[in-house]
Protein backbone atom coordinates (compact mmCIF):
# COMPACT_ATOMS: atom_id res chain seq x y z
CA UNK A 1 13.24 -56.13 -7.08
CA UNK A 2 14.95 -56.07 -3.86
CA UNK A 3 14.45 -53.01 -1.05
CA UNK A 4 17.99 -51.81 -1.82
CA UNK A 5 16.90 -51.27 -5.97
CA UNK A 6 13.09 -50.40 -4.82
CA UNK A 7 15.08 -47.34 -2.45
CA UNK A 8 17.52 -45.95 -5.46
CA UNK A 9 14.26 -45.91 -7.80
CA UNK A 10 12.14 -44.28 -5.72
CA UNK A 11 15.08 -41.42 -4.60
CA UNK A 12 15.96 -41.48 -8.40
CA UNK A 13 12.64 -40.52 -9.41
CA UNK A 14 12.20 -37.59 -6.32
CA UNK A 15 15.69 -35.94 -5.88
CA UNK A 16 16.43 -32.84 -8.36
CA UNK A 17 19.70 -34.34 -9.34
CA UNK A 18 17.76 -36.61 -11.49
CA UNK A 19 15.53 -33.70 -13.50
CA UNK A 20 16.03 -33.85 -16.79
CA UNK A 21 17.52 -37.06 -17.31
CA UNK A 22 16.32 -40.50 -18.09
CA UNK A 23 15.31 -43.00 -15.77
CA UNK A 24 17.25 -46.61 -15.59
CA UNK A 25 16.35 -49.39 -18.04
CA UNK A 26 16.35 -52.25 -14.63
CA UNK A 27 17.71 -55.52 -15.19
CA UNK A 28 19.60 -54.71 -17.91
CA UNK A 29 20.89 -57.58 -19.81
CA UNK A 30 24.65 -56.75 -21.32
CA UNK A 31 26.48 -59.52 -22.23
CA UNK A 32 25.97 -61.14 -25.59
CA UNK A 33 26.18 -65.14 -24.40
CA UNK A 34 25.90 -64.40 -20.40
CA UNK A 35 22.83 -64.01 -18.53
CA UNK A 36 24.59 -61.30 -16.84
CA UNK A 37 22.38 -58.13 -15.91
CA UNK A 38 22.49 -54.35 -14.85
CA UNK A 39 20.88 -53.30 -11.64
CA UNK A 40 20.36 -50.16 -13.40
CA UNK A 41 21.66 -49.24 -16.88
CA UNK A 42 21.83 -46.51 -19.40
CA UNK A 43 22.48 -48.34 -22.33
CA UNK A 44 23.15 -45.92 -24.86
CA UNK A 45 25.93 -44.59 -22.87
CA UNK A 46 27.09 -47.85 -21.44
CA UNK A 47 26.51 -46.64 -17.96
CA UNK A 48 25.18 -49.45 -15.17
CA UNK A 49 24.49 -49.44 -11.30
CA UNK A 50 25.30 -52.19 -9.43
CA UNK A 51 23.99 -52.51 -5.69
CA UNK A 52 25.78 -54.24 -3.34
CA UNK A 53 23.15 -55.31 -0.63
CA UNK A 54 24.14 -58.01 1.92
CA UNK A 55 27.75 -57.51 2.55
CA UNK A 56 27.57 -57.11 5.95
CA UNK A 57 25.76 -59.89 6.96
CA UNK A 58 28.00 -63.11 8.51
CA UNK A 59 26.95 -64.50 4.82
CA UNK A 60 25.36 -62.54 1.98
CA UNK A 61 24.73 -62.56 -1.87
CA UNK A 62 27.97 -60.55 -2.35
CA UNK A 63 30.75 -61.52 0.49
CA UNK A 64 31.50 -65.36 -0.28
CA UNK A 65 34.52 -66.31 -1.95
CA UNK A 66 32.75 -67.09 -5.33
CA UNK A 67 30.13 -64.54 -5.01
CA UNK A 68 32.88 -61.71 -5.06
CA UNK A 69 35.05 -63.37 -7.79
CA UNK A 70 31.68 -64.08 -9.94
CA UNK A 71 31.20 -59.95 -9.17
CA UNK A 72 34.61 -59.52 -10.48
CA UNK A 73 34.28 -61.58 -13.68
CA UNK A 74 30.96 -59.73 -14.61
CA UNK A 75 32.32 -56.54 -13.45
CA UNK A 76 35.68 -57.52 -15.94
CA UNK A 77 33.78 -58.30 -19.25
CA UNK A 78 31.36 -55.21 -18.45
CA UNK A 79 34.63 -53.30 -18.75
CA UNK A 80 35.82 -54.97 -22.30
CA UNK A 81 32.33 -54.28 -23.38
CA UNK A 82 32.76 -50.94 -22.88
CA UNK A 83 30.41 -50.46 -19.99
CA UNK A 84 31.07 -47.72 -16.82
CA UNK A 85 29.51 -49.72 -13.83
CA UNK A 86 29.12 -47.70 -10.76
CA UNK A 87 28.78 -49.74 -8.06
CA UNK A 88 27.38 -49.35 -4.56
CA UNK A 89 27.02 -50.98 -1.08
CA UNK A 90 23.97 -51.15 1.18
CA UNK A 91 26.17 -48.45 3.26
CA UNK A 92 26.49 -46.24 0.71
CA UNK A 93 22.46 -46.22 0.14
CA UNK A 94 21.81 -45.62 4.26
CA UNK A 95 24.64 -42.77 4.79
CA UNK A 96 24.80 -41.08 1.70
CA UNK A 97 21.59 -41.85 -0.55
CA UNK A 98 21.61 -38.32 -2.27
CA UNK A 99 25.26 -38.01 -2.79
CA UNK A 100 25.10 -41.61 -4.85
CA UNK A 101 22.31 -40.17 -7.02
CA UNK A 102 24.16 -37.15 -7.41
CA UNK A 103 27.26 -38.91 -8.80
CA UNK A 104 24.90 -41.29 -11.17
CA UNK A 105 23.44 -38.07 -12.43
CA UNK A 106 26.96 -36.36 -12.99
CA UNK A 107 28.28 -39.38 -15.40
CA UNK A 108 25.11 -39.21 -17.41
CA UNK A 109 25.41 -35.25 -17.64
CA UNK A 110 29.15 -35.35 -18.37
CA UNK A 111 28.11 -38.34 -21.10
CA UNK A 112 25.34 -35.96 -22.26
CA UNK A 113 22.34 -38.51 -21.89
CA UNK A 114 19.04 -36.60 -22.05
CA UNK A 115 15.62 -37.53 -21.72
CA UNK A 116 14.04 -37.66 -25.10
């Protein structure tokens, strides 16, 4: 688990936004032939959080060429499938950590997921 997924766990689990909701299944597998995977996911809603780390570096896991159109093509059939993926950048987790919890923990209220 990278720093980046380690930092939205640990906020998930502390911030009040969160209370009363479940916690992410991580590394969730979606696709039915692909090996692609979830950051974070809500499966029985079809929700998933992608994190973004690395983009600003010179060269990173998400700012190549074929690293962004892979990101696309995963990000494409995650749509056909159904799937809401909220995704965010290593920016978004340093500036506004709380406000990106707060918007995970809106979708799953408006999509009524409860803990069980």
């Amino acid at each position: 688990m990278s720093g980046l997924e380690e930092g939205f766990l640990r906020l998930w689990a502390s911030l009040d936004a969160s209370r009363g909701l479940p916690a992410p299944v991580q590394q969730h597998y979606f696709h039915p032939t692909r090996k692609w995977r979830f950051d974070f996911a809500w499966p029985d809603i079809r929700l998933a959080v992608e994190l973004h780390g690395g983009i600003w570096r010179k060269k990173g896991a998400h700012n190549t060429g074929k690293a962004i159109h892979r990101d696309c093509e995963k990000s494409r059939a995650a749509t056909k499938l159904g799937w809401t993926v909220l995704a965010y950048t290593t920016k978004d987790m340093e500036e506004r950590p709380v406000q990106v919890i707060e918007e995970v923990a809106e979708v799953l209220r408006m999509r009524g997921s409860h803990a069980d």
